[in-house]
C-alpha atoms as a PDB file:
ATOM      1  CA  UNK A   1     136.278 137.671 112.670  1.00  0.00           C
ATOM      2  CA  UNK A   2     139.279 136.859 110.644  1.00  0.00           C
ATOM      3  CA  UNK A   3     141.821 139.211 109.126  1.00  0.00           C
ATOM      4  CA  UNK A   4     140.935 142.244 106.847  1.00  0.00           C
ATOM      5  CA  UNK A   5     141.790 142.395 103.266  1.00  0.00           C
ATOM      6  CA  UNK A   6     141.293 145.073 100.564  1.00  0.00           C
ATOM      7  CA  UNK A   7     140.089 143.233  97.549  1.00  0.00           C
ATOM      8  CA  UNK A   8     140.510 146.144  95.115  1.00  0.00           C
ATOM      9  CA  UNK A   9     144.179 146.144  96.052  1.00  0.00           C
ATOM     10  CA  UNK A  10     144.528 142.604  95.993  1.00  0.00           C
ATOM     11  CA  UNK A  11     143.100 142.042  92.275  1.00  0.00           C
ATOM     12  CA  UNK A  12     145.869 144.752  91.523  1.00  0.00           C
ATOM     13  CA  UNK A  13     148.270 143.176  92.734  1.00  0.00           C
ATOM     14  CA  UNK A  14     148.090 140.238  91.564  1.00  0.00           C
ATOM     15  CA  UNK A  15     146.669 140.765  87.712  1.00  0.00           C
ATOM     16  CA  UNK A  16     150.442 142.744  87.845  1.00  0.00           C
ATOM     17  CA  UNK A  17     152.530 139.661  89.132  1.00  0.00           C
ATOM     18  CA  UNK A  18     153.697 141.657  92.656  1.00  0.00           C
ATOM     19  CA  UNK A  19     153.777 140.324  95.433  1.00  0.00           C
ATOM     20  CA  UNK A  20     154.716 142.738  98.239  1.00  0.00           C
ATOM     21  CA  UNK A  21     155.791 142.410 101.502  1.00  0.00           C
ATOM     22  CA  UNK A  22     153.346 142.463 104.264  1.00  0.00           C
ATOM     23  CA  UNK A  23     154.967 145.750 105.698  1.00  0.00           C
ATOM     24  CA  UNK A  24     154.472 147.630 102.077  1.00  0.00           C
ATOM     25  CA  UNK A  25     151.085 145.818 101.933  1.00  0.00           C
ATOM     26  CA  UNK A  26     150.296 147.614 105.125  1.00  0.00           C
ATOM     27  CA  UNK A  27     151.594 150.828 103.500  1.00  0.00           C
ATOM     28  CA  UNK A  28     149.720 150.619 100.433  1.00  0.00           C
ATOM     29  CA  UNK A  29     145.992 150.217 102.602  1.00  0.00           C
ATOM     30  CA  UNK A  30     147.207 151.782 106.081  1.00  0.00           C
ATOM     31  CA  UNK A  31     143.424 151.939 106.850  1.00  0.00           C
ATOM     32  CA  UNK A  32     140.977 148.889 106.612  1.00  0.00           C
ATOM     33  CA  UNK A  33     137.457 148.413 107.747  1.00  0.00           C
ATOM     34  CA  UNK A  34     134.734 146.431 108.294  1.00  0.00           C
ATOM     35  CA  UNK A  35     131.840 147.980 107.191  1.00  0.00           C
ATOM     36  CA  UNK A  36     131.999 148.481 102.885  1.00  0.00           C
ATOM     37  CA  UNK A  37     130.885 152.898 103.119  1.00  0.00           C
ATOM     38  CA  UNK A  38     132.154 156.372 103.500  1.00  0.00           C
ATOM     39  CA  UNK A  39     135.222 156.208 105.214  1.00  0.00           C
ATOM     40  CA  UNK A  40     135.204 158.719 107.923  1.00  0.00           C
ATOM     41  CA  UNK A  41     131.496 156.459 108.719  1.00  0.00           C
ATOM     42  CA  UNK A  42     133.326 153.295 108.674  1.00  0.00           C
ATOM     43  CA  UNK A  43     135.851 154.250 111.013  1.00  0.00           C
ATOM     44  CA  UNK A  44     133.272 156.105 113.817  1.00  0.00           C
ATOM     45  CA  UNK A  45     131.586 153.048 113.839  1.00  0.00           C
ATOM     46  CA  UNK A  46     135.133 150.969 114.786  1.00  0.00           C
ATOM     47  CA  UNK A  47     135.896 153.742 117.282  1.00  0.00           C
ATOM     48  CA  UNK A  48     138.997 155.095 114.657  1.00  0.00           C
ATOM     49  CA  UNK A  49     139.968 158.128 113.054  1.00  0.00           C
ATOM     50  CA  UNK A  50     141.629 158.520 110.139  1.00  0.00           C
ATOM     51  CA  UNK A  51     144.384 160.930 109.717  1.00  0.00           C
ATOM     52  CA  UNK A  52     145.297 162.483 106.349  1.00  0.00           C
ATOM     53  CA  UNK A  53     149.325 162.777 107.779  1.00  0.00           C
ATOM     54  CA  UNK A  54     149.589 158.966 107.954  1.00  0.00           C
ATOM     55  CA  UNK A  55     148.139 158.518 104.771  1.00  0.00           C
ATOM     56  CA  UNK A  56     150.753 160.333 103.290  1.00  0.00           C
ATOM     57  CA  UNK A  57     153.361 159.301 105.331  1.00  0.00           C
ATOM     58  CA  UNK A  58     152.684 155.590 103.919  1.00  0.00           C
ATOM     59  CA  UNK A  59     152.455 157.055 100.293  1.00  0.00           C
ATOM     60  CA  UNK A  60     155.665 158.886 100.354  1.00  0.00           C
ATOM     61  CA  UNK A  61     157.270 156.010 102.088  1.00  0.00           C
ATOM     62  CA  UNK A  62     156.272 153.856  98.731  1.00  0.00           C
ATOM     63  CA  UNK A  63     157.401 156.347  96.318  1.00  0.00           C
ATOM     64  CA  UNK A  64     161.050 155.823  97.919  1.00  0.00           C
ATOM     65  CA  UNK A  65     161.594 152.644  97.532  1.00  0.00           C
ATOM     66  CA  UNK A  66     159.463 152.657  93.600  1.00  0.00           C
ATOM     67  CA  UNK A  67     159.820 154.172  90.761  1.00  0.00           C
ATOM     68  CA  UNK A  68     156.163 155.013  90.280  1.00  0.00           C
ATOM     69  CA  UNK A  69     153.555 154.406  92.600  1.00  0.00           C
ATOM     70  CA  UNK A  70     149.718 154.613  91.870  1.00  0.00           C
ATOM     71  CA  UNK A  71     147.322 155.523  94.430  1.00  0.00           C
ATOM     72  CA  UNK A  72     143.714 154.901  93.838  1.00  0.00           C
ATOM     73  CA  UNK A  73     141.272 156.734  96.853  1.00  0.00           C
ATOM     74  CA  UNK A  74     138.165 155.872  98.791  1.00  0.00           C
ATOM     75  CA  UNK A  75     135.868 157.523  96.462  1.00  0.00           C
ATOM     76  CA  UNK A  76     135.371 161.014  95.126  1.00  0.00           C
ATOM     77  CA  UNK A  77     137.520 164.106  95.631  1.00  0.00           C
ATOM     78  CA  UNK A  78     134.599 165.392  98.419  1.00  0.00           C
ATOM     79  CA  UNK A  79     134.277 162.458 100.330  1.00  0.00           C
ATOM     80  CA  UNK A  80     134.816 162.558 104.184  1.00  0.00           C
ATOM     81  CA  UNK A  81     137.811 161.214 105.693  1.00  0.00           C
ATOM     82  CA  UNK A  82     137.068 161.907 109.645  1.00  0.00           C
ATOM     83  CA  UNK A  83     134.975 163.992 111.377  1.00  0.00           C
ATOM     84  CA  UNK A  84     137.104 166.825 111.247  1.00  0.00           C
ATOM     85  CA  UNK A  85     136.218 167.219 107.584  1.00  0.00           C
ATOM     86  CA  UNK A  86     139.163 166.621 105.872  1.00  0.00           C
ATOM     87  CA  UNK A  87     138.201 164.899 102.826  1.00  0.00           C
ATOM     88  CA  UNK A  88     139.845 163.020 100.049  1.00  0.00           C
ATOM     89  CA  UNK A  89     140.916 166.509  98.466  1.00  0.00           C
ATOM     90  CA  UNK A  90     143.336 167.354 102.068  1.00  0.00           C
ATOM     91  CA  UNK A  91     144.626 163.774 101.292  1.00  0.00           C
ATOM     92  CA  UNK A  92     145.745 164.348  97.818  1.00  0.00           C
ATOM     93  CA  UNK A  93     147.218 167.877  98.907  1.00  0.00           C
ATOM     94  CA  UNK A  94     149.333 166.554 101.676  1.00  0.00           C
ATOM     95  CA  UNK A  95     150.870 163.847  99.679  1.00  0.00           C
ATOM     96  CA  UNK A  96     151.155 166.588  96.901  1.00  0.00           C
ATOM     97  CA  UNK A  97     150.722 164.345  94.125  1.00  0.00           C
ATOM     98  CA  UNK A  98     148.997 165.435  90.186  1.00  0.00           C
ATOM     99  CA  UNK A  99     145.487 163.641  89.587  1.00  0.00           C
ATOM    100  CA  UNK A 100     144.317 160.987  86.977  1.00  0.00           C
ATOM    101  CA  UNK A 101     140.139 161.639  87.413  1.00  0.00           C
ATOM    102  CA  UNK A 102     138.334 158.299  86.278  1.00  0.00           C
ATOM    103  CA  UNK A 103     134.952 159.219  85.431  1.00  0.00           C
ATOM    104  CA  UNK A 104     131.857 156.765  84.782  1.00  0.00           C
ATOM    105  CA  UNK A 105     130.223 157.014  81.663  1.00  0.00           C
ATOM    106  CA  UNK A 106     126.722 157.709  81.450  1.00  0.00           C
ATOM    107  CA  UNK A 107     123.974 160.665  82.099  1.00  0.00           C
ATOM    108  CA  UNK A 108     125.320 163.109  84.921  1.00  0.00           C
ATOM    109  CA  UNK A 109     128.673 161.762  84.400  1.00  0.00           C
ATOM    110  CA  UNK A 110     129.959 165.824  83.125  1.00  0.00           C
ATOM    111  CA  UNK A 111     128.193 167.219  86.085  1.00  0.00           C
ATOM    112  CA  UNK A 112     130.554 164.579  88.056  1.00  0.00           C
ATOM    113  CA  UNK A 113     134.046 165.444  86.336  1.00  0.00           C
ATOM    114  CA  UNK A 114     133.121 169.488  86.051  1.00  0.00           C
ATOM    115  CA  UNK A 115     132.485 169.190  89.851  1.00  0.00           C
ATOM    116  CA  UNK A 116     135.796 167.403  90.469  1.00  0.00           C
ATOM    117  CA  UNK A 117     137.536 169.418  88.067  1.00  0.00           C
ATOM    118  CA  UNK A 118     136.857 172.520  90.276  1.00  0.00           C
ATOM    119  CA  UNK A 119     136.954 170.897  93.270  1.00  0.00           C
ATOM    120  CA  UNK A 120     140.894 169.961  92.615  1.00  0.00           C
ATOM    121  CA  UNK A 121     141.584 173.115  90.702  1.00  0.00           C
ATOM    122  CA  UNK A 122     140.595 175.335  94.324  1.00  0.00           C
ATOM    123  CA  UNK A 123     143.418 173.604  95.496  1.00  0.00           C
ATOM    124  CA  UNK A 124     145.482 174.178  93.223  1.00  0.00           C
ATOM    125  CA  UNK A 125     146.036 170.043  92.639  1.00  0.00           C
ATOM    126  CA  UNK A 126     147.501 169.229  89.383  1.00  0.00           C
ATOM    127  CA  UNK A 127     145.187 166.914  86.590  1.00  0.00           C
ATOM    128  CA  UNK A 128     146.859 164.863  84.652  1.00  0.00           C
ATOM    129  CA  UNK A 129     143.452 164.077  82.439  1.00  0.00           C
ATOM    130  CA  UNK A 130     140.412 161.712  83.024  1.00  0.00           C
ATOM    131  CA  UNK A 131     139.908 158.357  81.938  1.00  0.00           C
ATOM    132  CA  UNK A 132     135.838 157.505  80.935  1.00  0.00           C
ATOM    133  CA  UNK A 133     134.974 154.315  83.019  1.00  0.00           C
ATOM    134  CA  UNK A 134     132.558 152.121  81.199  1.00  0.00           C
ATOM    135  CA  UNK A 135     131.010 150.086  84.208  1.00  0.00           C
ATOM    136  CA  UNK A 136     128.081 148.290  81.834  1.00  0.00           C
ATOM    137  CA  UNK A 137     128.378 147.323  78.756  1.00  0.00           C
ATOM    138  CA  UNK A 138     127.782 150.112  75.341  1.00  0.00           C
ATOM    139  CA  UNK A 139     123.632 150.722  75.495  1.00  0.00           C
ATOM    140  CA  UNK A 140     122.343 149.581  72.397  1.00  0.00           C
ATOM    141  CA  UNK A 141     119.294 152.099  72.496  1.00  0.00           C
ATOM    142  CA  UNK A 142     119.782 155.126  70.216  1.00  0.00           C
ATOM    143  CA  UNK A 143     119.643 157.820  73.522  1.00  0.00           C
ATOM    144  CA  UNK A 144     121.896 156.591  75.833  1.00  0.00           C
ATOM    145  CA  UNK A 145     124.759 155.639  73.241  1.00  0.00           C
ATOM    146  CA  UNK A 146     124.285 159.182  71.896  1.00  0.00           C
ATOM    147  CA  UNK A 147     125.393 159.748  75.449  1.00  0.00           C
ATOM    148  CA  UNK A 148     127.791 158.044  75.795  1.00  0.00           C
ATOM    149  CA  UNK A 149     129.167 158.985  72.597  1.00  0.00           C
ATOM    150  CA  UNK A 150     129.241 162.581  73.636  1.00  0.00           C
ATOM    151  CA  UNK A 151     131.054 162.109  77.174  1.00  0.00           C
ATOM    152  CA  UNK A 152     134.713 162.374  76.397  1.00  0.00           C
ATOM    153  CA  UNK A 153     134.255 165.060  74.072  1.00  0.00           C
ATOM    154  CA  UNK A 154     131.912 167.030  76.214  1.00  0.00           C
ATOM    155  CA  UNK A 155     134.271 166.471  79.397  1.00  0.00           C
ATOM    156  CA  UNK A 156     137.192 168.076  77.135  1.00  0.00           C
ATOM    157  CA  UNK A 157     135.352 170.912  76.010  1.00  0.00           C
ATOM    158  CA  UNK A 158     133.997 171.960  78.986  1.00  0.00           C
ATOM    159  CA  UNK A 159     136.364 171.186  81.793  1.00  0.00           C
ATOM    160  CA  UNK A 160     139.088 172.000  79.849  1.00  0.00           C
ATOM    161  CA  UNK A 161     141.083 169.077  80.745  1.00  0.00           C
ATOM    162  CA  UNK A 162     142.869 166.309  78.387  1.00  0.00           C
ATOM    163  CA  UNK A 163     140.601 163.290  78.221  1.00  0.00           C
ATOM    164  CA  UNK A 164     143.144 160.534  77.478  1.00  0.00           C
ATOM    165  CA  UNK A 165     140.926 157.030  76.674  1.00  0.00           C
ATOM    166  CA  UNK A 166     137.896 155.602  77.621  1.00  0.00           C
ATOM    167  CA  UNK A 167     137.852 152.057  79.236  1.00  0.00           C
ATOM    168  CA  UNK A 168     135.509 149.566  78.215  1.00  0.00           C
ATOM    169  CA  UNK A 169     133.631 147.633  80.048  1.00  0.00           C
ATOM    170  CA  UNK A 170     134.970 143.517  80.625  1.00  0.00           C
ATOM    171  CA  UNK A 171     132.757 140.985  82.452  1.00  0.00           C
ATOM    172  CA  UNK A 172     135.029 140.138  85.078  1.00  0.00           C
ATOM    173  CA  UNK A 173     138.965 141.044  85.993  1.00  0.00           C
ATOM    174  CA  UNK A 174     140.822 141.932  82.473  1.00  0.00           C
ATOM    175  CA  UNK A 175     143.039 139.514  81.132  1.00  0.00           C
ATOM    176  CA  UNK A 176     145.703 142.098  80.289  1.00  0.00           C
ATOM    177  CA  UNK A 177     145.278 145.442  79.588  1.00  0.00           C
ATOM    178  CA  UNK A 178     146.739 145.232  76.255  1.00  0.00           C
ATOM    179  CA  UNK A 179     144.014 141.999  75.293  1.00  0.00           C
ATOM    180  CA  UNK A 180     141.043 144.099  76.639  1.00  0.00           C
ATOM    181  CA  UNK A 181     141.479 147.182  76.327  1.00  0.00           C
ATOM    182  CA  UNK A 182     143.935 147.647  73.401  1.00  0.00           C
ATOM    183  CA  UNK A 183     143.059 151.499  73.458  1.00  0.00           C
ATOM    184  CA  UNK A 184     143.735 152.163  76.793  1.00  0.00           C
ATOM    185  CA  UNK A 185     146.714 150.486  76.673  1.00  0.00           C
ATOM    186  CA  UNK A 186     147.731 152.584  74.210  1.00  0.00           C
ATOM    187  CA  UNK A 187     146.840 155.888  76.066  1.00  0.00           C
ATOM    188  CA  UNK A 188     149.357 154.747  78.690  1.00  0.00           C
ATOM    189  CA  UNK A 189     152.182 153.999  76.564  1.00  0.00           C
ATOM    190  CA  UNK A 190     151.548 157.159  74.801  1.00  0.00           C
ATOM    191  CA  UNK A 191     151.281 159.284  78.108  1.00  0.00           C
ATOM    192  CA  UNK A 192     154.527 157.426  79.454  1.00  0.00           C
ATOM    193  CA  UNK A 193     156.545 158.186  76.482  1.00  0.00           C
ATOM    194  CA  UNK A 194     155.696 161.893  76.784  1.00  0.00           C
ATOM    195  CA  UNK A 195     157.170 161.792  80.617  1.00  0.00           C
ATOM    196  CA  UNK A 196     153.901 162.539  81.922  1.00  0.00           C
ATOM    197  CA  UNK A 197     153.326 165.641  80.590  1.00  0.00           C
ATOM    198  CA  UNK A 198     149.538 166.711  79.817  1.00  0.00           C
ATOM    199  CA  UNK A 199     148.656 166.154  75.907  1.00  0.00           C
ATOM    200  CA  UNK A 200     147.731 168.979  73.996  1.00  0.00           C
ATOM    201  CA  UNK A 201     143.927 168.982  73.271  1.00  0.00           C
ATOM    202  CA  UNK A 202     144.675 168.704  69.301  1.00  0.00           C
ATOM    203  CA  UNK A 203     147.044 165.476  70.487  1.00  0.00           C
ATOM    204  CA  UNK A 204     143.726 164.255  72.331  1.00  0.00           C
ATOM    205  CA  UNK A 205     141.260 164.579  69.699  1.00  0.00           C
ATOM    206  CA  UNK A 206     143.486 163.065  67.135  1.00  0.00           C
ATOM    207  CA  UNK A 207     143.650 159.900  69.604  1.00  0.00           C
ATOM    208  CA  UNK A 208     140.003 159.614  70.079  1.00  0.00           C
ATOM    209  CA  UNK A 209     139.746 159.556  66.216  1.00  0.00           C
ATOM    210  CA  UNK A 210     142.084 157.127  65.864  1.00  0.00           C
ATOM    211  CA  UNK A 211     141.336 154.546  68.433  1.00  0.00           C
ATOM    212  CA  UNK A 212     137.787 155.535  69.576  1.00  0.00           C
ATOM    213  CA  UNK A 213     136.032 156.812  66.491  1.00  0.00           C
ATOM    214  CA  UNK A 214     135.464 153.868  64.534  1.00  0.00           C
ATOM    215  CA  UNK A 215     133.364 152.797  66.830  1.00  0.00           C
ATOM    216  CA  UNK A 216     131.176 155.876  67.917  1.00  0.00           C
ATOM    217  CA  UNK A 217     131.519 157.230  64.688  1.00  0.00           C
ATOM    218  CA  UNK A 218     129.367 153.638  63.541  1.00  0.00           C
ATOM    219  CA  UNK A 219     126.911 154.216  66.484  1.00  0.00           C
ATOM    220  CA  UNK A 220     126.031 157.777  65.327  1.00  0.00           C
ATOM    221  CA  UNK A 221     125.680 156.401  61.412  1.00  0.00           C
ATOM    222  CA  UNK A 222     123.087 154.263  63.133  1.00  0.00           C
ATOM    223  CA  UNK A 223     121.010 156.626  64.484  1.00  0.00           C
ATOM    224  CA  UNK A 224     121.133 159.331  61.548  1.00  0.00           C
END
């Protein structure tokens, strides 16, 4: 049936010029399956289990040997690992690492991040922010880019976390970061020059303005 890969990991990988070692490689995905679904459903049906200790184990074991490691999950902060119930949440809490929540852009997308939001804050899981995810392109109609518009600033207001950049959408893998998404690129050299340390919501807004607003700022014109 041929040998497993995880494409998400892959594209990573490579669009960063690393090329690990298959031992780290095996540490970065310790659990691969078949069947694309929930994980603790794509495991029963290989006869597996997956256990939230070796998922960390394989995490810390990366942060060792790198300076900074990025860890991207299976899905939401709710979703079931095994049929235990441990979820993505009792993953996160074992490694004991802070939170970057990437949110999709679009109606019931504040719902999404409040929910998450709460869900991380009962276990007392730090957030380092949220990104906005645009998976389609802008809409062009006057209601959903209103929307859209609203999102970041909505996400801020309510959740009362720092919403650091939205990413735009790109028909196929980005180039760089820093050709495609200029804005996020510079949300990450700003975060990394403050050591990691949240952004005041003042700092936020004044970012939004300056790298977003130009843009949204045009859309709403439009539709006044």
């Amino acid at each position: 049936q041929g040998k497993l890969s995880a494409p998400d990991l892959d594209l990573s990988l490579s669009s960063n010029g690393l090329n690990p070692s298959d031992e780290e490689r095996a540490l970065m995905a310790p659990y691969l399956f078949r069947i694309p679904c929930s994980p603790h459903l794509a495991a029963e049906k290989e006869g597996r289990e997956i256990d939230t200790a070796v998922v960390a184990d394989a995490l810390r074991k990366l942060a060792a040997r790198h300076d900074c490691v990025v860890a991207e999950s299976a899905g939401g902060a709710l979703v079931p690992l095994n049929g235990r119930g441990e979820t993505i949440l009792d993953a996160i809490q074992a490694v004991d690492w802070p939170v970057l929540l990437v949110v999709r852009n679009g109606l019931g997308c504040i719902n999404h991040a409040w929910l998450s939001v709460e869900a991380l804050r009962s276990r007392g899981i730090e957030i380092l922010g949220v990104v906005v995810n645009e998976t389609k392109p802008f809409p062009k109609d006057e209601l959903n880019a209103l929307i859209w518009s609203d999102t970041a600033k909505s996400i801020a207001r309510f959740c009362g976390v720092p919403v650091h950049c939205t990413a735009p959408f790109c028909k196929g893998p980005w180039a760089s970061v820093e050709k495609d998404a200029p804005g996020l690129a510079a949300a990450l050299r700003a975060f990394a020059e403050k050591g990691g340390t949240e952004p005041s919501s003042a700092e936020d807004v004044a970012f939004d303005a300056a790298h977003f607003g130009p843009r949204y700022t045009k859309k709403k014109k439009q539709m006044q």
